[in-house]
Protein backbone atom coordinates (compact mmCIF):
# COMPACT_ATOMS: atom_id res chain seq x y z
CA UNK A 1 -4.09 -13.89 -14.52
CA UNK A 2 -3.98 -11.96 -11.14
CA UNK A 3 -3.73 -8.12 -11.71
CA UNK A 4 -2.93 -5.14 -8.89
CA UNK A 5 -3.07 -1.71 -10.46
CA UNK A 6 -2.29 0.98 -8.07
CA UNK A 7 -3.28 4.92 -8.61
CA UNK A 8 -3.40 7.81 -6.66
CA UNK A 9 0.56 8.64 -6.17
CA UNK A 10 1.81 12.00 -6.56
CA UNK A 11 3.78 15.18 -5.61
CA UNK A 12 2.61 16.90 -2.03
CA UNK A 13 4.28 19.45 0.16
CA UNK A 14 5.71 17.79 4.12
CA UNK A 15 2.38 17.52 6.28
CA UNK A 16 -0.01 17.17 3.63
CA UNK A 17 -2.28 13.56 2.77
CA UNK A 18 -2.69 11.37 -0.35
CA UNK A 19 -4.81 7.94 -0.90
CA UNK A 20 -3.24 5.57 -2.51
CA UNK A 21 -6.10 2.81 -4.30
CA UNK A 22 -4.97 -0.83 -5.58
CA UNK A 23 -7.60 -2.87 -7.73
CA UNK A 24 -7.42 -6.51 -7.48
CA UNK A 25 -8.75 -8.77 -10.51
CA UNK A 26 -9.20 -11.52 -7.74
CA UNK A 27 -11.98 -11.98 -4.85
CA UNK A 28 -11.07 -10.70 -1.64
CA UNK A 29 -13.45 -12.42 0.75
CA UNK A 30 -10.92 -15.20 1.23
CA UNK A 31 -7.92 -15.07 3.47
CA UNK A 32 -5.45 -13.49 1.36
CA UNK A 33 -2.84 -11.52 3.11
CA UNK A 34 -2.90 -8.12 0.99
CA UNK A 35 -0.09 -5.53 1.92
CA UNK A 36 1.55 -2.27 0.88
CA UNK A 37 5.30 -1.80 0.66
CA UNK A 38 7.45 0.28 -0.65
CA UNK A 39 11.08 1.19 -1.99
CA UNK A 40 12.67 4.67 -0.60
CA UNK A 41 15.38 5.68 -2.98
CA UNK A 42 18.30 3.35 -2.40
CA UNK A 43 16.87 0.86 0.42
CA UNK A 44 15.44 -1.97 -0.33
CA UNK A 45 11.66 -2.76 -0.73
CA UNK A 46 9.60 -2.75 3.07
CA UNK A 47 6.67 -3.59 4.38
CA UNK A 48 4.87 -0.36 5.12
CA UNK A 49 0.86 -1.88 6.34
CA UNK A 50 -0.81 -5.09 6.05
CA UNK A 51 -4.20 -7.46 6.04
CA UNK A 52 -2.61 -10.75 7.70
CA UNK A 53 -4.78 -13.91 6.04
CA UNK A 54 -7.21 -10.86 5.19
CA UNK A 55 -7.74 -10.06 8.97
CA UNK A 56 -5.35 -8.59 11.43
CA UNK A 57 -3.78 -5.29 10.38
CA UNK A 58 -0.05 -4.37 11.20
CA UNK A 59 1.97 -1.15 10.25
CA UNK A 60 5.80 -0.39 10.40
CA UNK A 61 6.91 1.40 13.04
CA UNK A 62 7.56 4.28 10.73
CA UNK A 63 4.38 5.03 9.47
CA UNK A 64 1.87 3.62 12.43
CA UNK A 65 -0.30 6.16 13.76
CA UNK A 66 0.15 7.99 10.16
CA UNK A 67 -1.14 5.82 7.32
CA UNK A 68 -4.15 3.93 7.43
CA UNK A 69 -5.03 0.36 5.63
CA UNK A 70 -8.68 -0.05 4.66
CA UNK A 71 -10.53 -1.87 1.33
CA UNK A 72 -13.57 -2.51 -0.02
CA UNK A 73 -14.32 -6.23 -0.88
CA UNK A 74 -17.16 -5.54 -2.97
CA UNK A 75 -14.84 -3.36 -5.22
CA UNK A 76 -11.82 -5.32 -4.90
CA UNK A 77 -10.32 -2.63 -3.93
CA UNK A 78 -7.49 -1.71 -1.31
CA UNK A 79 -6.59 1.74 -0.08
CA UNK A 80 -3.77 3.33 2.11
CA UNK A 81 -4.13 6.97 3.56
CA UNK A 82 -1.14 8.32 4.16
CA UNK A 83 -1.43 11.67 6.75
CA UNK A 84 1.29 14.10 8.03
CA UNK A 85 3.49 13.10 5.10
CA UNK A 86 7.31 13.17 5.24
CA UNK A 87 9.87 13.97 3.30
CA UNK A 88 11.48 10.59 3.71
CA UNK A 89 8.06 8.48 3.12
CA UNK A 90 9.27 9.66 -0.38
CA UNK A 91 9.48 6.14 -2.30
CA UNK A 92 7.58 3.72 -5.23
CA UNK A 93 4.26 2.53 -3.33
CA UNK A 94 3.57 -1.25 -4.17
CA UNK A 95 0.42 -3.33 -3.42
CA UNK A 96 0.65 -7.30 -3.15
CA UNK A 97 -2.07 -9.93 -2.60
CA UNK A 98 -0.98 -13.64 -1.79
CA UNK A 99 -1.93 -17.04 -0.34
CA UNK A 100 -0.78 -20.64 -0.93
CA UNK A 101 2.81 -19.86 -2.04
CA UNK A 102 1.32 -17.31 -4.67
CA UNK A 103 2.61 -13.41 -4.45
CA UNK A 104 1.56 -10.60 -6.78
CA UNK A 105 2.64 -7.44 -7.20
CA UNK A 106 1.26 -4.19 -9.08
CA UNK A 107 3.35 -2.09 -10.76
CA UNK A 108 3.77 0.28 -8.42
CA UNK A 109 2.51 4.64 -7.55
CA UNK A 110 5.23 7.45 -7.09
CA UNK A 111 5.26 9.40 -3.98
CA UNK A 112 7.09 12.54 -3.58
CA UNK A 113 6.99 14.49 -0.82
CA UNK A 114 8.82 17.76 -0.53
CA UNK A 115 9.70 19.62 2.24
């Protein structure tokens, strides 16, 4: 069974950086796509930053040049620094891993960002 736990949500102040961390029960050295999204309060789920078949990195428009995707194979983890915080990056962060037509999703880490 494929597992994504993420960690590392919480409350900050506008301006101010977090790290989100997602553990993966399955191998990353193959070309998975892995990805962050995440719902703002009453919008839909997007896709905030992601590893394309494991290789080519793409952000939204809203956060590029502000969060950063990165991961550790060894570790099976995945990671997403989020700088200069906004109010509206508020939102449930999610992390997903697929390939074939397989998708999975962890549970997801709050982020709250005042102003």
């Amino acid at each position: 069974q494929v597992q994504l736990v993420e960690s590392g949500g919480g409350s900050v102040q506008a301006g101010e950086s977090l790290t989100l961390t997602c553990k993966i029960s399955v191998s990353l050295y193959s070309r998975k796509t892995m990805a962050w999204h995440r719902r703002q309060p009453g919008n839909q789920r997007e896709l905030v930053a992601t590893y394309v078949q494991g290789e080519t990195v793409q952000y939204s428009d809203d956060v590029a040049g502000r969060f950063t995707i990165s991961r550790n194979k060894t570790r099976r983890e995945m990671y997403l620094r989020l700088d200069e915080l906004k109010p509206e990056d508020t939102g449930v962060y999610y992390c997903t891993v697929a390939w074939g037509m397989q998708e999975y999703w962890g549970q997801g880490t709050q982020v709250t960002v005042s102003a």
